[in-house]
PDB file of N, CA and C in Angstrom:
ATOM      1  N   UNK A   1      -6.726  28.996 -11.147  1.00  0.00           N
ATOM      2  CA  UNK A   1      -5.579  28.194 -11.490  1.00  0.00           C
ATOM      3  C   UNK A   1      -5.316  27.249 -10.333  1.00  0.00           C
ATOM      4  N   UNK A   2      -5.253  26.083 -10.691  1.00  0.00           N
ATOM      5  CA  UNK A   2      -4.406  24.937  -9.808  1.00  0.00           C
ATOM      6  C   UNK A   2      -3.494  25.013  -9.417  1.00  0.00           C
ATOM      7  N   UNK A   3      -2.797  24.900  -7.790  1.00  0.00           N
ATOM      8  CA  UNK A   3      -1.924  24.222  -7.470  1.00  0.00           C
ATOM      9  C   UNK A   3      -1.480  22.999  -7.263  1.00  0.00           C
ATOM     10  N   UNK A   4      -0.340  22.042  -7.606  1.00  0.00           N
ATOM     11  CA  UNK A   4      -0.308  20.742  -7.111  1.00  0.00           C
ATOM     12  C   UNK A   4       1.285  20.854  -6.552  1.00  0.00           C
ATOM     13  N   UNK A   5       1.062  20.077  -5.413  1.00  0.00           N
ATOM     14  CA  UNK A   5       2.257  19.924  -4.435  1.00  0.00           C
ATOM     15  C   UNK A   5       2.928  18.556  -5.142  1.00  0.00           C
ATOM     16  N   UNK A   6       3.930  18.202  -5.773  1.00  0.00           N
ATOM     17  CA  UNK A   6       4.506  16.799  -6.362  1.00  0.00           C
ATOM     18  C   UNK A   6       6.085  16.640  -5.924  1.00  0.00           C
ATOM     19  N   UNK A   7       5.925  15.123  -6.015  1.00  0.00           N
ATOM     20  CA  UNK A   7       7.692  15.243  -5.569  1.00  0.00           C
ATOM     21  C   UNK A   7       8.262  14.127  -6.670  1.00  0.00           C
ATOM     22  N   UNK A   8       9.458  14.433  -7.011  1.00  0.00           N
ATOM     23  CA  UNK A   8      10.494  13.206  -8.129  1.00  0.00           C
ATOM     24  C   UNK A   8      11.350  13.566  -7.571  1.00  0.00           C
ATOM     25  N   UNK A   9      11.957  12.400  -7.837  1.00  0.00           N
ATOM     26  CA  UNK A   9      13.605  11.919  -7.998  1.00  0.00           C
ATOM     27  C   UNK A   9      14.420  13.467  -8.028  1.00  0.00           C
ATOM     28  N   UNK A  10      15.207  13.073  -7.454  1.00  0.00           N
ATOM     29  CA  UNK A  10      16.456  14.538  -7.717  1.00  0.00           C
ATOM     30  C   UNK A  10      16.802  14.594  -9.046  1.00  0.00           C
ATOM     31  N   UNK A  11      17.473  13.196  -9.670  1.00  0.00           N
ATOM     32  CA  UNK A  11      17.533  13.469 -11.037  1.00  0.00           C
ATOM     33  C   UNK A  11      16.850  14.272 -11.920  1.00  0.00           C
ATOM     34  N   UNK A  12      14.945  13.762 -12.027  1.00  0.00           N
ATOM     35  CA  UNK A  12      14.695  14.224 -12.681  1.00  0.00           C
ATOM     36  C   UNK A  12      14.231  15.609 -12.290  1.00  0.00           C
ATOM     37  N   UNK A  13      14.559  16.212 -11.322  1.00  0.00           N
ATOM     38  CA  UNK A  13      14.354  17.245 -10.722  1.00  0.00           C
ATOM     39  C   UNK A  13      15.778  18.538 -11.227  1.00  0.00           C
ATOM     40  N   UNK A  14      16.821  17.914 -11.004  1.00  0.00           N
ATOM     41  CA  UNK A  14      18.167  18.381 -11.914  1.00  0.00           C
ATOM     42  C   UNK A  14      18.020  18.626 -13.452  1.00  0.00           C
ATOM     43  N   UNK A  15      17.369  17.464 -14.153  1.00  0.00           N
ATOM     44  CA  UNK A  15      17.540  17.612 -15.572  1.00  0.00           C
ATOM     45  C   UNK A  15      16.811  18.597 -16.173  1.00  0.00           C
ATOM     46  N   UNK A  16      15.005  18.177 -15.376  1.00  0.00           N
ATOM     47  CA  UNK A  16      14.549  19.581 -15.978  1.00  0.00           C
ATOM     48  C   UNK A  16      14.928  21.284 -15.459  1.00  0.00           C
ATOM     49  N   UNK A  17      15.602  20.693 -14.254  1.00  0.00           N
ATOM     50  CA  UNK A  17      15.747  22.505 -14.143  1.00  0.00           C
ATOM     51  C   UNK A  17      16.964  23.077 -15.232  1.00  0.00           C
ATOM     52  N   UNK A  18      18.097  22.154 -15.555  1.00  0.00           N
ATOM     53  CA  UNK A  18      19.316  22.079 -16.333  1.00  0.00           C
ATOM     54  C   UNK A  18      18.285  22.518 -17.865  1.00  0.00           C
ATOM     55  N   UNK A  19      17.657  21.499 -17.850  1.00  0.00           N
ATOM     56  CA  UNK A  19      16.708  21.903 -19.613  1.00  0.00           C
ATOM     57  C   UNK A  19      15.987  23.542 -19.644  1.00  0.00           C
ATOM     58  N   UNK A  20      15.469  23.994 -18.341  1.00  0.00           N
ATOM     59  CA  UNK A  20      15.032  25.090 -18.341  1.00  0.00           C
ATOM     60  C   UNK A  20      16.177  26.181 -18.086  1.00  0.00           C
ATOM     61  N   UNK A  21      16.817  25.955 -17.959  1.00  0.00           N
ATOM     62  CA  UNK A  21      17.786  26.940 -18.017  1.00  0.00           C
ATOM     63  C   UNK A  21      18.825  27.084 -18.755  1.00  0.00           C
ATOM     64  N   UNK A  22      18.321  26.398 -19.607  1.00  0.00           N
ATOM     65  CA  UNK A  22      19.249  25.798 -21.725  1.00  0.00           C
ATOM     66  C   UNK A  22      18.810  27.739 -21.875  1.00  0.00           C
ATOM     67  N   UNK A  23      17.488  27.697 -21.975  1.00  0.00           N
ATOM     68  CA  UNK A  23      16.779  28.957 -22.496  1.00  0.00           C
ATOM     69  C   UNK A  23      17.120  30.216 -21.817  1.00  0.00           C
ATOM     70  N   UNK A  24      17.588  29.816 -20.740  1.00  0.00           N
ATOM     71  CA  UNK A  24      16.628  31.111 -20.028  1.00  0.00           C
ATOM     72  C   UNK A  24      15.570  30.937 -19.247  1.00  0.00           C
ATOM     73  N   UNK A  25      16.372  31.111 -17.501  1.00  0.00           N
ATOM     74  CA  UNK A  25      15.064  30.946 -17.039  1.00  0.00           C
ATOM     75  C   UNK A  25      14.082  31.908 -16.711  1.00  0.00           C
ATOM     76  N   UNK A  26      12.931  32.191 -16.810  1.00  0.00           N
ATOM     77  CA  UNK A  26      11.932  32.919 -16.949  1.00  0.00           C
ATOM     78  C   UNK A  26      11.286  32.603 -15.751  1.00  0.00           C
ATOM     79  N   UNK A  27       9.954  33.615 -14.946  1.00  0.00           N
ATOM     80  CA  UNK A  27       8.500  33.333 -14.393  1.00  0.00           C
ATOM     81  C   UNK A  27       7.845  32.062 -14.648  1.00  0.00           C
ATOM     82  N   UNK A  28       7.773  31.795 -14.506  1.00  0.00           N
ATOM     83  CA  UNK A  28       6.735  30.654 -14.860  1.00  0.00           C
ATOM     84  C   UNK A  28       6.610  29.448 -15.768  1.00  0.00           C
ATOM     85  N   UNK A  29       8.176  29.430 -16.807  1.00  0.00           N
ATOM     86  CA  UNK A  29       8.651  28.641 -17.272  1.00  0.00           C
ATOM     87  C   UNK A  29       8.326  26.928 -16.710  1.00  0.00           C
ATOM     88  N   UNK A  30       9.148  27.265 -15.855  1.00  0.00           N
ATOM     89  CA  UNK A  30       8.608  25.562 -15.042  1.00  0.00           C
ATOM     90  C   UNK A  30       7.255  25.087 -14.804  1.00  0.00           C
ATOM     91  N   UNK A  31       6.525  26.078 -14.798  1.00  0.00           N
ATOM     92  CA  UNK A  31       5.077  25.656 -14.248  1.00  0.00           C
ATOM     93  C   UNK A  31       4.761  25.099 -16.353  1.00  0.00           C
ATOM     94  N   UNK A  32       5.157  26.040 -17.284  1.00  0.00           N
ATOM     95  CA  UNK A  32       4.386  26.075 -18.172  1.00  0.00           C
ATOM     96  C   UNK A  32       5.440  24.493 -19.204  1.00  0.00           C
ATOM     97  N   UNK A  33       6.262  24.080 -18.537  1.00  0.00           N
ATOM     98  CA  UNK A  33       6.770  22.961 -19.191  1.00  0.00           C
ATOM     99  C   UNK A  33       6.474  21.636 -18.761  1.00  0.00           C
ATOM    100  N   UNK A  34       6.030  21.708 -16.960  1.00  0.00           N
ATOM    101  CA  UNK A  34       5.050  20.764 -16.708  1.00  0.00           C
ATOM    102  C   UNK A  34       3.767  20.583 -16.914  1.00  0.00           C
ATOM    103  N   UNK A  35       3.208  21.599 -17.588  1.00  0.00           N
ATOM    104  CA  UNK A  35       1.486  21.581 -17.544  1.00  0.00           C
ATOM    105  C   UNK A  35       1.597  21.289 -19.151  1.00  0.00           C
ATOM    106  N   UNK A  36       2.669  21.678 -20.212  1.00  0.00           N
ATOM    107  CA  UNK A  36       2.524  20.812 -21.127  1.00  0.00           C
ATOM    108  C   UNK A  36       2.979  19.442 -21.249  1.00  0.00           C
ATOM    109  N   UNK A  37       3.923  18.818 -20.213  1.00  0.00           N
ATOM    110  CA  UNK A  37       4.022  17.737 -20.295  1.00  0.00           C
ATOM    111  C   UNK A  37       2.631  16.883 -19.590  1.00  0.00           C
ATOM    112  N   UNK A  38       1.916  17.123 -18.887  1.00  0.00           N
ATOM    113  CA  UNK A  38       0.740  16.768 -18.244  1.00  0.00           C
ATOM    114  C   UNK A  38      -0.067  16.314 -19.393  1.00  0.00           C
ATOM    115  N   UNK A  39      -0.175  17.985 -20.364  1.00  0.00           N
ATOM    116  CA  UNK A  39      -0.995  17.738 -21.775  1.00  0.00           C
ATOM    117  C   UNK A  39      -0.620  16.002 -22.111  1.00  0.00           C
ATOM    118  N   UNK A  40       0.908  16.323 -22.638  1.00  0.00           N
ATOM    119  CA  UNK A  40       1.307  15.247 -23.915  1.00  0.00           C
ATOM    120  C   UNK A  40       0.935  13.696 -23.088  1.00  0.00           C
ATOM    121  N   UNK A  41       1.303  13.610 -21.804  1.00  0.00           N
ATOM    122  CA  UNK A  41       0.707  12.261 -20.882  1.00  0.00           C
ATOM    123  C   UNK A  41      -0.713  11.874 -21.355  1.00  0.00           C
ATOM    124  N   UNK A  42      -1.475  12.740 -21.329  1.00  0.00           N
ATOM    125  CA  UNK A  42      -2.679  12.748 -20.881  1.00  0.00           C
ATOM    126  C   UNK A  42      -3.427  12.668 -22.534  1.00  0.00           C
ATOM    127  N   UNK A  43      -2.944  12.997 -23.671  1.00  0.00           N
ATOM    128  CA  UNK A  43      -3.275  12.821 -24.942  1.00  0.00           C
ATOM    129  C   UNK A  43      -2.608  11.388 -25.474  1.00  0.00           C
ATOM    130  N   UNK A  44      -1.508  11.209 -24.811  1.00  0.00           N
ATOM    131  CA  UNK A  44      -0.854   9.884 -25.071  1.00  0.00           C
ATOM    132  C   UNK A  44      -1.221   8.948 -24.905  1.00  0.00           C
ATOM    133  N   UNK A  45      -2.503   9.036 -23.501  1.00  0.00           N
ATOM    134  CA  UNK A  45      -2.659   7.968 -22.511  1.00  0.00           C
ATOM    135  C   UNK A  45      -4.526   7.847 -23.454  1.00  0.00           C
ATOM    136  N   UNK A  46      -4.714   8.719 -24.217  1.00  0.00           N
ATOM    137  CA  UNK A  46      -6.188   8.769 -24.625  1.00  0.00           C
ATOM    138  C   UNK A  46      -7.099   8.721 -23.401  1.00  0.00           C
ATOM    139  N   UNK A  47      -7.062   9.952 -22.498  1.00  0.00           N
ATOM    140  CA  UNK A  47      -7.507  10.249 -21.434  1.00  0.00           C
ATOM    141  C   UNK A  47      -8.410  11.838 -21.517  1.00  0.00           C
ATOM    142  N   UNK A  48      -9.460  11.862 -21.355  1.00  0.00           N
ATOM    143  CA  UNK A  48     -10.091  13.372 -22.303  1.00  0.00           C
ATOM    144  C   UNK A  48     -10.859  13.529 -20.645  1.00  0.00           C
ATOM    145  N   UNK A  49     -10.620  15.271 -20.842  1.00  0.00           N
ATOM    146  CA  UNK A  49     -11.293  15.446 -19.481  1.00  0.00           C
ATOM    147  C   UNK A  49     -12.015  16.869 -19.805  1.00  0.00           C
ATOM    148  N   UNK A  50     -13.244  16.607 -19.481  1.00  0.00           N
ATOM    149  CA  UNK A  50     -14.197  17.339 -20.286  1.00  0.00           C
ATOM    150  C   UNK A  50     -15.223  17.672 -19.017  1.00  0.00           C
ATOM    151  N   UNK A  51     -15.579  19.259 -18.736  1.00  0.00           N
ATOM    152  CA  UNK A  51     -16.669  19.445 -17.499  1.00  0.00           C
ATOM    153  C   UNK A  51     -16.335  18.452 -16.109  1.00  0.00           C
ATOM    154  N   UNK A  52     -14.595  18.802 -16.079  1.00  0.00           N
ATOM    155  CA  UNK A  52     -14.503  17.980 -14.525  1.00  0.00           C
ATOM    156  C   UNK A  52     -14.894  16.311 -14.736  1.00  0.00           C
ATOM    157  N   UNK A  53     -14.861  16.150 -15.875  1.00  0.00           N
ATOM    158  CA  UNK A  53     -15.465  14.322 -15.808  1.00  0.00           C
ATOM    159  C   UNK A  53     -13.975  13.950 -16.756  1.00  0.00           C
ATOM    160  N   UNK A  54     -13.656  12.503 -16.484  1.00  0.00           N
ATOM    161  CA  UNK A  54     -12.560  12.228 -17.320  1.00  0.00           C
ATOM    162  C   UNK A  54     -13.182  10.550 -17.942  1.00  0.00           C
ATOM    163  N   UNK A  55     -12.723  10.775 -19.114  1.00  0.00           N
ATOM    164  CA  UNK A  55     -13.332   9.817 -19.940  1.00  0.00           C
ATOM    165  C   UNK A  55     -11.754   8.919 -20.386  1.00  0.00           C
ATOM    166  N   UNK A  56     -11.886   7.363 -20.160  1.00  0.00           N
ATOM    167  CA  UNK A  56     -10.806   6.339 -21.082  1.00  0.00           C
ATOM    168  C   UNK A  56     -11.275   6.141 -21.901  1.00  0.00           C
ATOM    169  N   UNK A  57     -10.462   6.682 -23.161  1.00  0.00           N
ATOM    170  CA  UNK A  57     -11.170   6.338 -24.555  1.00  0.00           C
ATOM    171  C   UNK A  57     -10.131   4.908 -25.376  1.00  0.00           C
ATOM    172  N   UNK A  58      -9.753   3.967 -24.243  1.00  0.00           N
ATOM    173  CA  UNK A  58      -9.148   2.674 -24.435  1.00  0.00           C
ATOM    174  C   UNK A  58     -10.012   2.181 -25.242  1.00  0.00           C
TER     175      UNK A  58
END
């Protein structure tokens, strides 16, 4: 498993912790609401990353 060290805005640093804790905050929650937002970027952007190689399918 990956680590990545990242930094944002306080805001958006407030909102999602405020959104994660709508639910209930849990273990690993945060890790698992940024790694699907990573997904939805990264399907949005038509960006496919396949065997460590990343393909623009622009």
């Amino acid at each position: 498993m990956g680590k990545l060290t990242i930094e944002i805005s306080d805001e958006v640093e407030k909102e999602l912790r405020t959104f994660i804790a709508l639910d209930g905050y849990r273990r690993g929650k945060l890790s698992k609401v940024v790694e699907e937002s990573i997904k939805e970027y990264i399907s949005k952007h038509k960006i496919l990353v396949e065997n460590d190689e990343i393909q623009y399918l622009i």
